[in-house]
C-alpha atoms as a PDB file:
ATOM      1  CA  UNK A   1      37.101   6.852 124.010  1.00  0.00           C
ATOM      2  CA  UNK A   2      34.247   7.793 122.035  1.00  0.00           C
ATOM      3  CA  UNK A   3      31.112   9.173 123.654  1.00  0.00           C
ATOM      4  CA  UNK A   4      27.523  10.220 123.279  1.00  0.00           C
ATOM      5  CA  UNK A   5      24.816  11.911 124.920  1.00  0.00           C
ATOM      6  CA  UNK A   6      21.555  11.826 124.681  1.00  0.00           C
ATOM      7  CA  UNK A   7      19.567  14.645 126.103  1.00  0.00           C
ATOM      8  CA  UNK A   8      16.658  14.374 128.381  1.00  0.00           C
ATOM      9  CA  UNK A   9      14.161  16.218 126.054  1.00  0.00           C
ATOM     10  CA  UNK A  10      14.315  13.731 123.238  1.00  0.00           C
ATOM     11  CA  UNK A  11      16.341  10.586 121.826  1.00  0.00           C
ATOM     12  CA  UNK A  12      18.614  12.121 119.469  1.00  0.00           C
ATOM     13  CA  UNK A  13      20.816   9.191 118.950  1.00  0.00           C
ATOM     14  CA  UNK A  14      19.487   7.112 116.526  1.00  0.00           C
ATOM     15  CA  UNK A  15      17.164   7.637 113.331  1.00  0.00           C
ATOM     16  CA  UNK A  16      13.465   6.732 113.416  1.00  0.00           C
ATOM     17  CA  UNK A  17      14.171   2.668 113.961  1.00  0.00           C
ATOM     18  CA  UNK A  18      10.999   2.099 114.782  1.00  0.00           C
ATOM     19  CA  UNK A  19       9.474   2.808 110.908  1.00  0.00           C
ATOM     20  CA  UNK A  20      12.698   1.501 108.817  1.00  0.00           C
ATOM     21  CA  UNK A  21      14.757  -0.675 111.033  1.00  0.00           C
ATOM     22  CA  UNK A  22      18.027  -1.508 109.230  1.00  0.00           C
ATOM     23  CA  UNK A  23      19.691  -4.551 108.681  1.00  0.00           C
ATOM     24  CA  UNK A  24      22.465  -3.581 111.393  1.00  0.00           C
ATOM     25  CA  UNK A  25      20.133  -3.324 114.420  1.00  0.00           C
ATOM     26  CA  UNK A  26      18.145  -6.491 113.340  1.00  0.00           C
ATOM     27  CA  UNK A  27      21.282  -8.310 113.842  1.00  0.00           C
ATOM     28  CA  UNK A  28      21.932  -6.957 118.094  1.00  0.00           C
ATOM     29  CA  UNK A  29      21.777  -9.539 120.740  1.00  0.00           C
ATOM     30  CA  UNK A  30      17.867  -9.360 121.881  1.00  0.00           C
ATOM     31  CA  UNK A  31      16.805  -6.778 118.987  1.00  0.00           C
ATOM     32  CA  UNK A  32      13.288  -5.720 119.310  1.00  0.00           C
ATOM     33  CA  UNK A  33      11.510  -3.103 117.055  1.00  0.00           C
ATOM     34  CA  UNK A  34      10.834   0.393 118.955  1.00  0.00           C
ATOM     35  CA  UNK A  35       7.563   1.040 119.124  1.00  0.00           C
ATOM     36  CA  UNK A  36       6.052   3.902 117.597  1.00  0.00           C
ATOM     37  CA  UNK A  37       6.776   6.858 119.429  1.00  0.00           C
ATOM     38  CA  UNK A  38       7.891  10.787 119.429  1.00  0.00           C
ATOM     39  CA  UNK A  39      11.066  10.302 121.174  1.00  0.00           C
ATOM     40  CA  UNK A  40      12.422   9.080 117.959  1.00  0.00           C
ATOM     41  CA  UNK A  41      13.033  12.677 116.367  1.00  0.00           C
ATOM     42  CA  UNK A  42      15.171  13.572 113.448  1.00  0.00           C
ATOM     43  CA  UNK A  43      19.321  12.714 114.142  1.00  0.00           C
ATOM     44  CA  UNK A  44      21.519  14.613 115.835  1.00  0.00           C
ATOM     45  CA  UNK A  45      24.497  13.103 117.458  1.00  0.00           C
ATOM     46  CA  UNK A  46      26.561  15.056 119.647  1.00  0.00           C
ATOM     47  CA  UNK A  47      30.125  13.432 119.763  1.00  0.00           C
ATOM     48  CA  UNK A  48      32.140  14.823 122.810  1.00  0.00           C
ATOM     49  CA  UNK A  49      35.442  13.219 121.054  1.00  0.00           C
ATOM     50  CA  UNK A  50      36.614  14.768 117.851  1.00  0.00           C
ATOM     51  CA  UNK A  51      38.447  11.239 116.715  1.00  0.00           C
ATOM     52  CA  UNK A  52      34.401   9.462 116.762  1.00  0.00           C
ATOM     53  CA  UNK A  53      33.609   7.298 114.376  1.00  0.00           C
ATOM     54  CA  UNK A  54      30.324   8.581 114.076  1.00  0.00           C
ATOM     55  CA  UNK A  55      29.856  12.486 112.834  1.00  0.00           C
ATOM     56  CA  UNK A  56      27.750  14.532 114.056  1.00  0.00           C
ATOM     57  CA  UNK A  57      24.972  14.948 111.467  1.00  0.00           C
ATOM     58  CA  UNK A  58      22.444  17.945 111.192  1.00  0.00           C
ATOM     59  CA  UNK A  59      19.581  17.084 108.923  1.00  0.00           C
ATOM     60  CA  UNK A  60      18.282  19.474 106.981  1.00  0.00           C
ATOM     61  CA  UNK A  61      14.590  20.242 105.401  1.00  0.00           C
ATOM     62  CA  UNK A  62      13.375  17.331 102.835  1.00  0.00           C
ATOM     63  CA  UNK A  63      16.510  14.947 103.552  1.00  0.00           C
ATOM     64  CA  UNK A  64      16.882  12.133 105.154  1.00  0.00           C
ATOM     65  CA  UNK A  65      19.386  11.621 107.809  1.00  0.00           C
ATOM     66  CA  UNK A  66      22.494   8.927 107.226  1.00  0.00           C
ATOM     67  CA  UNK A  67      24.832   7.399 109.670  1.00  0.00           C
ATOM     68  CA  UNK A  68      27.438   5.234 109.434  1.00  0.00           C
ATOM     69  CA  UNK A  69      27.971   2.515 111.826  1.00  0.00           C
ATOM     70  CA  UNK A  70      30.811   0.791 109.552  1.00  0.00           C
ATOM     71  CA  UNK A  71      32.981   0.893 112.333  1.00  0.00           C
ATOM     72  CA  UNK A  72      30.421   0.796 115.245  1.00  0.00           C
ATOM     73  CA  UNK A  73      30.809  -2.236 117.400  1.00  0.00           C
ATOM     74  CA  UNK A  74      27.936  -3.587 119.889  1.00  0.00           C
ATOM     75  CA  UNK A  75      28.789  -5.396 122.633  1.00  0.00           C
ATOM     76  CA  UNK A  76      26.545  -8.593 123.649  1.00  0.00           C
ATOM     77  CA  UNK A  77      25.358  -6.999 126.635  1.00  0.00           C
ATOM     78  CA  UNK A  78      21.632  -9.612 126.374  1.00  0.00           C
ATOM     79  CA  UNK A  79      23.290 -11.909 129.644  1.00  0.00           C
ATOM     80  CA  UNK A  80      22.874  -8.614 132.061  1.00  0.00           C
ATOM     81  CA  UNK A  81      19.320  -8.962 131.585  1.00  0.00           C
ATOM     82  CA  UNK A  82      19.109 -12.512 131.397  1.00  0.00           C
ATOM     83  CA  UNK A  83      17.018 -12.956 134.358  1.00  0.00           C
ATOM     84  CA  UNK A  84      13.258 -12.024 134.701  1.00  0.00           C
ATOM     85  CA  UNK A  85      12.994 -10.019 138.426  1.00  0.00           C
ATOM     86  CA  UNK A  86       9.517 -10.574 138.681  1.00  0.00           C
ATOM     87  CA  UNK A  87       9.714 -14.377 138.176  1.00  0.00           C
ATOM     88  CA  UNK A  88      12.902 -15.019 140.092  1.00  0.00           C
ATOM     89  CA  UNK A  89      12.142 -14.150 143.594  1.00  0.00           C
ATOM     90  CA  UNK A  90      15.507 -14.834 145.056  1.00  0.00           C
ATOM     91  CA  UNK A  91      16.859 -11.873 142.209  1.00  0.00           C
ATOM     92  CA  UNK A  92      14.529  -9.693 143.108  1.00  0.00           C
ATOM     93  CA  UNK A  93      15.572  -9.941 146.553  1.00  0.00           C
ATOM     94  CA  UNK A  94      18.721  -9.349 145.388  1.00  0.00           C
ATOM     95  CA  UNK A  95      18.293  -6.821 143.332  1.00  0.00           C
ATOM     96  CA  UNK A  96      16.218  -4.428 145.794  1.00  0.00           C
ATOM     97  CA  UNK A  97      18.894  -5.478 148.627  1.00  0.00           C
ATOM     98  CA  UNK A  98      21.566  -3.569 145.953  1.00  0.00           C
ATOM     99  CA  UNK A  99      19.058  -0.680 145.504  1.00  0.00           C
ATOM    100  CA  UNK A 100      18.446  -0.227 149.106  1.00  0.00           C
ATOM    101  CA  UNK A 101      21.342  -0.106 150.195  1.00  0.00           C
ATOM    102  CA  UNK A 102      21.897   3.107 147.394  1.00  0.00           C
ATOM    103  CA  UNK A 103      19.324   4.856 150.379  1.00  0.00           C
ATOM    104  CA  UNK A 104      17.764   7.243 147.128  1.00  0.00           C
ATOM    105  CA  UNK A 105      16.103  10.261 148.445  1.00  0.00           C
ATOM    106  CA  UNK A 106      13.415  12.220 146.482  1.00  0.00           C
ATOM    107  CA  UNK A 107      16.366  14.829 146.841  1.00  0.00           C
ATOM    108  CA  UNK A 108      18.602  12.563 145.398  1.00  0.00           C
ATOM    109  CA  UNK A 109      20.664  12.892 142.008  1.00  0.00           C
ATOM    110  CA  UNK A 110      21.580   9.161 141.250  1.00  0.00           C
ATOM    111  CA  UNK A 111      24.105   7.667 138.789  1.00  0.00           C
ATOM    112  CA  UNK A 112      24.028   3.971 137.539  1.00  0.00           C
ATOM    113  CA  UNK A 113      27.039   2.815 135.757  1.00  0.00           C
ATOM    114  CA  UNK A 114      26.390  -0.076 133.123  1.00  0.00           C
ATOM    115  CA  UNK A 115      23.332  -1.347 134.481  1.00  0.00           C
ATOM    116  CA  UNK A 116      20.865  -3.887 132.615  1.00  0.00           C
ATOM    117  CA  UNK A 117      17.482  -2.332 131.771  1.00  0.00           C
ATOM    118  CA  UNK A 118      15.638  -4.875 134.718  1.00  0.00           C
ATOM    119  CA  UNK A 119      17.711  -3.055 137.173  1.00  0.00           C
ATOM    120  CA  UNK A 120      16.922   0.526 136.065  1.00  0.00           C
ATOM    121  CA  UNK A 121      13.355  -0.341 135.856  1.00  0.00           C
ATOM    122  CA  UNK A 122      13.625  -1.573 139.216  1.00  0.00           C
ATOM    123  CA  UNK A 123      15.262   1.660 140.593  1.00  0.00           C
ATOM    124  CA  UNK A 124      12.370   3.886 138.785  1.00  0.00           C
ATOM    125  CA  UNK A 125       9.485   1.684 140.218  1.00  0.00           C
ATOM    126  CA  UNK A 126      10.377   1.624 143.574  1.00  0.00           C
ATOM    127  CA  UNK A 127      12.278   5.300 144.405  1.00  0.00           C
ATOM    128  CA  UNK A 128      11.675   8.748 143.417  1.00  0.00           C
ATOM    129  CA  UNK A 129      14.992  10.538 142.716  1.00  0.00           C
ATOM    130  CA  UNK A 130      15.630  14.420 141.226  1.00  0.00           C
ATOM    131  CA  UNK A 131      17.822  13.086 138.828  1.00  0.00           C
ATOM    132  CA  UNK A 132      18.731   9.597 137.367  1.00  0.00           C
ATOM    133  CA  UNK A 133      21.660   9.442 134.901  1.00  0.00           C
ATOM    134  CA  UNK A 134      22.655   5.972 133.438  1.00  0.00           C
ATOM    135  CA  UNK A 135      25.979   5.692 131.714  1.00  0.00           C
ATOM    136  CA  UNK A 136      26.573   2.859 129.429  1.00  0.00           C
ATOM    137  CA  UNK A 137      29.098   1.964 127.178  1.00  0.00           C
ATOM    138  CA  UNK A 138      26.060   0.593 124.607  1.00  0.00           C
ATOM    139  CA  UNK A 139      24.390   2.585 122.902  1.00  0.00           C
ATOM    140  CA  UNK A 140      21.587   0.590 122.005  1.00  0.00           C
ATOM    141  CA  UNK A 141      20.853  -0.368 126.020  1.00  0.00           C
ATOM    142  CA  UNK A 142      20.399   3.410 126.172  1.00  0.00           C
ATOM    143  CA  UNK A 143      18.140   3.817 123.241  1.00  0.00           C
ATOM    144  CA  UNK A 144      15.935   1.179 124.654  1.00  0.00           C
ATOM    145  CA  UNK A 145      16.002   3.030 128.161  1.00  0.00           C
ATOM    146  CA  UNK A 146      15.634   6.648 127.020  1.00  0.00           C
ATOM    147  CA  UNK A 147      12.461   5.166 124.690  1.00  0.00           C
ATOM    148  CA  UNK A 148      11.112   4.394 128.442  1.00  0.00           C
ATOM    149  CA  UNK A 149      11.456   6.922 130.287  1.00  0.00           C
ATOM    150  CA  UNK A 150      12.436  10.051 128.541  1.00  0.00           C
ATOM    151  CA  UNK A 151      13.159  12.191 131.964  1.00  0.00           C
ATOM    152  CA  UNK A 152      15.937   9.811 132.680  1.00  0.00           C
ATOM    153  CA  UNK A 153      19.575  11.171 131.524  1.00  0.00           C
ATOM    154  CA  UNK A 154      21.632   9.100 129.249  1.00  0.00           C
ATOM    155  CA  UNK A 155      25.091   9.046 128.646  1.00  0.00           C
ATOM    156  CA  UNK A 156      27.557   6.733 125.993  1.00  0.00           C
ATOM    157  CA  UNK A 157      30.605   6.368 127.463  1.00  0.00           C
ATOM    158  CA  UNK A 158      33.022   5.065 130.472  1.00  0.00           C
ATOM    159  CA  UNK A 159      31.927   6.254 134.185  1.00  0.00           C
ATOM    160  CA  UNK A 160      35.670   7.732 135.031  1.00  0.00           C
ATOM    161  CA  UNK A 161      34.702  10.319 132.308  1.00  0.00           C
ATOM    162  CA  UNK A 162      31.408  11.790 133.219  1.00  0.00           C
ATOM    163  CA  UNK A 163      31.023  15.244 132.587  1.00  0.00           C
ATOM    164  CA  UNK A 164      30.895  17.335 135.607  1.00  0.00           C
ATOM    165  CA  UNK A 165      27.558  19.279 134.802  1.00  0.00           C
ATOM    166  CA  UNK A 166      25.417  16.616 135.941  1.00  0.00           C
ATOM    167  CA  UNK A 167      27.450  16.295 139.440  1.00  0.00           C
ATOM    168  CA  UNK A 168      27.640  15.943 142.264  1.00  0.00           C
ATOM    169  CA  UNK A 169      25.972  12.504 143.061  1.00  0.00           C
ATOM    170  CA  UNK A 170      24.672  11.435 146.381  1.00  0.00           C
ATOM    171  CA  UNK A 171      24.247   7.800 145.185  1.00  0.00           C
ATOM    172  CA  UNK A 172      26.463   5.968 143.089  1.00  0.00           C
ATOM    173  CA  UNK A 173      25.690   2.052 141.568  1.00  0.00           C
ATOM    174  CA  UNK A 174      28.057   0.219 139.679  1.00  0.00           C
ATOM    175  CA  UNK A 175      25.780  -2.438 138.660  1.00  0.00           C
ATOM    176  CA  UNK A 176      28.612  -4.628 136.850  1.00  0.00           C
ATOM    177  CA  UNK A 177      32.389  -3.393 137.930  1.00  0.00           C
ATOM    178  CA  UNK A 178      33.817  -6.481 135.978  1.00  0.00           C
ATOM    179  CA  UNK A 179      33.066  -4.508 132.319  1.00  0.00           C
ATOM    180  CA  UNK A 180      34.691  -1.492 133.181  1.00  0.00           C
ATOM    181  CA  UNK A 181      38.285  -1.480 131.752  1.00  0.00           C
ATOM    182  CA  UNK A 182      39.972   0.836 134.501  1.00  0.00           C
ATOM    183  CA  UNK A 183      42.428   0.579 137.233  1.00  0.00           C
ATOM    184  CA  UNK A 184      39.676   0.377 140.796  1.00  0.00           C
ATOM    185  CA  UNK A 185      42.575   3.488 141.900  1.00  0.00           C
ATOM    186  CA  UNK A 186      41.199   5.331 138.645  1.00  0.00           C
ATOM    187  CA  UNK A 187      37.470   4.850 139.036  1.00  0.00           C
ATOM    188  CA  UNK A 188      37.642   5.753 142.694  1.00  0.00           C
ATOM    189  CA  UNK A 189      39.510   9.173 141.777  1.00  0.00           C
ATOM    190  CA  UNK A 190      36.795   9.689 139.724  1.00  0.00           C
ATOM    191  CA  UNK A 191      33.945   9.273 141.416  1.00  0.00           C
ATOM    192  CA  UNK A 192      35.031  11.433 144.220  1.00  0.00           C
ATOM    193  CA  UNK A 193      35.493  14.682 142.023  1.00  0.00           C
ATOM    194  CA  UNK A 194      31.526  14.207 141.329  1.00  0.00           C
ATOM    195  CA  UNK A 195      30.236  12.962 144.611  1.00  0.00           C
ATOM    196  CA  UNK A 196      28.703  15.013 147.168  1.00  0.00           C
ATOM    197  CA  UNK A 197      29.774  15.232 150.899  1.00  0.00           C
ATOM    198  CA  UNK A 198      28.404  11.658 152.106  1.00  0.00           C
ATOM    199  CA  UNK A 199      27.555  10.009 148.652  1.00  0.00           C
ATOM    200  CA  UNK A 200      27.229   6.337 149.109  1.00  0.00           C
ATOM    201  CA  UNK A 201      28.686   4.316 145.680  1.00  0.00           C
ATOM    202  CA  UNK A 202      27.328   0.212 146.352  1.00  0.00           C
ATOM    203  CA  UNK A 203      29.218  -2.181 143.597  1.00  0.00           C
ATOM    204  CA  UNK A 204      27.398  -5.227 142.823  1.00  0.00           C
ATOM    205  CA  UNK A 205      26.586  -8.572 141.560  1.00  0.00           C
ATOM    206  CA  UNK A 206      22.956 -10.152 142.046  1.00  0.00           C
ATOM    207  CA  UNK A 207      24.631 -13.735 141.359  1.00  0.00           C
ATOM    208  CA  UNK A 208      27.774 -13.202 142.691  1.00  0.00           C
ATOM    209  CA  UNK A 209      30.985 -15.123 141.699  1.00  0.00           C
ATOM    210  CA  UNK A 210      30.268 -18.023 140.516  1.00  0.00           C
ATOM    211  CA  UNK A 211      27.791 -16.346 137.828  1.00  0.00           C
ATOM    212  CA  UNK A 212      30.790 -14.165 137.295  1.00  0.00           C
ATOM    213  CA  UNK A 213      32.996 -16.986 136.731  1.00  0.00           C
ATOM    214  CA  UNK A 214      30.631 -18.115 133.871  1.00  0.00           C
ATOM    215  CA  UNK A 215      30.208 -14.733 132.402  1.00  0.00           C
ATOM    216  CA  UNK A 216      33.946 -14.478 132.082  1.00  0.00           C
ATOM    217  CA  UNK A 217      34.030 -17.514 130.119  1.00  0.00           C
ATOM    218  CA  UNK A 218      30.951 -16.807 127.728  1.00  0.00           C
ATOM    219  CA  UNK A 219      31.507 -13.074 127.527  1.00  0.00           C
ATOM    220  CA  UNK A 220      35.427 -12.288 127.186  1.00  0.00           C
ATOM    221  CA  UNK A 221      35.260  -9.145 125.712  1.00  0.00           C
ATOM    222  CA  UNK A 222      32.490  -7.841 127.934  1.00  0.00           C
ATOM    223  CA  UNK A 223      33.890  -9.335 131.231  1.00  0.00           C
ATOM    224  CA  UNK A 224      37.042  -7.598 131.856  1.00  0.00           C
ATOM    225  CA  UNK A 225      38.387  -7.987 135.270  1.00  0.00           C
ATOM    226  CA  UNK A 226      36.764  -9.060 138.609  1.00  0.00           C
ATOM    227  CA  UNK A 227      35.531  -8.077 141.856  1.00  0.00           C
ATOM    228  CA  UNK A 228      37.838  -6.829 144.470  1.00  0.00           C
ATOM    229  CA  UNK A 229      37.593  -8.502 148.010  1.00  0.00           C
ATOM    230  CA  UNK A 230      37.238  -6.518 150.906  1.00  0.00           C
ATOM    231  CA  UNK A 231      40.977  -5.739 151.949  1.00  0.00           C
ATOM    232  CA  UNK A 232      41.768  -4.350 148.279  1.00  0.00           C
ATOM    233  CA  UNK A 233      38.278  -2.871 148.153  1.00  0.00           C
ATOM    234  CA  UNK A 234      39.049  -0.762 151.301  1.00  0.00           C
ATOM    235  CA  UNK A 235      42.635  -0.539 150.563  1.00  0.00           C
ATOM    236  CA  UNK A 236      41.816   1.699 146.941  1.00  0.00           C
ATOM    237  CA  UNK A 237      39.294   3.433 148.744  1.00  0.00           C
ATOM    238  CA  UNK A 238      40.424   5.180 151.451  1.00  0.00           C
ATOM    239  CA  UNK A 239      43.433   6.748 149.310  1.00  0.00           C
ATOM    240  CA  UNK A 240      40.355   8.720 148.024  1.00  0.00           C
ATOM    241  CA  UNK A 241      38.210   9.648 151.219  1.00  0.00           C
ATOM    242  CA  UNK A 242      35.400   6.309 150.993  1.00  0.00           C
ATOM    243  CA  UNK A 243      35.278   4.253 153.685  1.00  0.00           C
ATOM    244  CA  UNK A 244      33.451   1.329 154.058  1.00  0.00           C
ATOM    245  CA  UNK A 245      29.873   0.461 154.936  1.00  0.00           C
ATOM    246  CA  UNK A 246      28.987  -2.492 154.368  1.00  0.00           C
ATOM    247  CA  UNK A 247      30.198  -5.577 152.104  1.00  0.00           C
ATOM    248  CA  UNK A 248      28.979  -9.424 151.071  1.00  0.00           C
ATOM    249  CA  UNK A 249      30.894 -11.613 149.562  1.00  0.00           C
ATOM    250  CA  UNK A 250      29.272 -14.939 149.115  1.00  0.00           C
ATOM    251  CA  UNK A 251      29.379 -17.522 145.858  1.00  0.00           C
ATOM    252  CA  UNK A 252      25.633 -16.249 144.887  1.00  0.00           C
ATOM    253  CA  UNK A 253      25.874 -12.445 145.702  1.00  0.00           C
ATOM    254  CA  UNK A 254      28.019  -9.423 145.999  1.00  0.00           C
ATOM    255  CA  UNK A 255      27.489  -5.979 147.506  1.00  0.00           C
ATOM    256  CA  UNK A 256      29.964  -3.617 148.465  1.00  0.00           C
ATOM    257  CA  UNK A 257      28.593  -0.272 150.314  1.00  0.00           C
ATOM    258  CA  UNK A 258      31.482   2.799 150.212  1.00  0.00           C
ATOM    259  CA  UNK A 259      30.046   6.638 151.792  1.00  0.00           C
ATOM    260  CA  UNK A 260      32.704   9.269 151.673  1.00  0.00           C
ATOM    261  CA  UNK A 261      34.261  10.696 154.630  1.00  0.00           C
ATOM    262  CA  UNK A 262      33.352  13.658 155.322  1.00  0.00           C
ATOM    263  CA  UNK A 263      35.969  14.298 157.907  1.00  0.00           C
ATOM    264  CA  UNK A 264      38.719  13.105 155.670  1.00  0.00           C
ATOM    265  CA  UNK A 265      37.953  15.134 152.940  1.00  0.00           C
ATOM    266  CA  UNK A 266      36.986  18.134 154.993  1.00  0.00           C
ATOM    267  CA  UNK A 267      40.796  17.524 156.323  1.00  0.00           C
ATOM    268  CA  UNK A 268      42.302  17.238 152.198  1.00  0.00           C
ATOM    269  CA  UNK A 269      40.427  20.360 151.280  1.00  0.00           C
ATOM    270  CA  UNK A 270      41.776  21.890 153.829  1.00  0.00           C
ATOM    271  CA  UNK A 271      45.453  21.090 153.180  1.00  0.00           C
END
């Protein structure tokens, strides 16, 4: 597993692309040249695995940072944000359904696991939250986020291995369930060692299965495994305290709403 993170004062991950973009980044799904901006500070990786194919480097005065990205892949991540929320109305309905259903709080400290950059937009333009964190497995969906909005916290890496300092959540969205490589047992063990009392985690799809279907086909190294239906969904879950809220399951959308209970975990601790 290799990870990154990219602090919320500055985008540390990647040179200055925006004055010298290289070869490699021209060739990305959907590349776009950064615009000019201050975000885009000297390089300083910070690799929390020791066996990471890319070193941390520390530039020094009158030299110009170098990375290798030899053994870098990028995922074609392009069909997450295929659609265009503000011209697709029946998306957008979908999509603020999903977000909705998160019920963010000005209070609240927010995760979003492998969401497109429509959907984060989304969840900045419409809620006020006291701390967003997107995790990501791409590192170049994050640069283009964190280039946005530079309060939001980004992370490169799987969702099951969040570091505990930005914990506990209150709200929880695993935008697309069907890239994450885990067991659901192991990503609902994780999530509720950083939830708070009452968090509320909503998996979804805006297209639902039969976009999923396609995806699968098209993207076989980015589509993984599938949604669960509602008796495995709840099954997995309660072994770890969620219950359930709410859940859809039709051909053109998905939504599953899990909120841990309190009284069941108040019962575990207390064992």
């Amino acid at each position: 597993m290799k990870s990154i993170c990219l602090p919320s004062s500055s985008l540390s991950c990647l040179p200055s692309l925006h004055h010298n973009p290289t070869p490699f980044f021209q060739s990305w799904p959907n590349y776009k040249p950064f615009s000019s901006s201050p975000l885009f500070s000297p390089l300083s990786i910070q690799s929390t695995s020791p066996k990471s194919s890319i070193p941390a480097v520390t530039p020094t005065e009158g030299s110009i940072p170098v990375i290798n990205f030899e053994d870098f892949v990028e995922k074609d991540w392009s069909f997450l944000d295929a659609d265009d929320i503000s011209s697709n109305q029946v998306y957008k309905q979908h999509t603020d359904r999903i977000i909705s259903s998160g019920k963010i709080s000005e209070d609240s400290k927010v995760l979003i696991s492998t969401g497109s950059e429509g959907f984060v937009d989304q969840v900045i333009d419409t809620h006020s939250c006291k701390q967003l964190l997107v995790v990501h497995d791409s590192l170049f969906v994050l640069a283009c986020i964190k280039e946005k909005y530079d309060k939001v916290k980004c992370w490169q890496g799987e969702v099951i291995f969040v570091p505990e300092k930005w914990a506990p959540f209150d709200v929880v969205f695993i935008y697309f369930l069907p890239a994450l490589p885990f067991e659901l047992n192991q990503i609902f063990e994780a999530l509720s060692k950083i939830c708070s009392p009452g968090a509320r985690i909503v998996i979804s799809h805006p297209k639902g299965r039969e976009m999923l279907k396609q995806q699968k086909v098209e993207y076989p190294d980015v589509v993984v495994s599938d949604l669960p239906d509602k008796v495995m969904l709840e099954s997995v879950a309660s072994h770890h305290s969620f219950i359930m809220v709410e859940f859809v399951d039709e051909p053109g959308f998905y939504l599953a709403v899990l909120s841990i209970n309190t009284q069941k975990l108040i019962q575990v601790n207390c064992f």
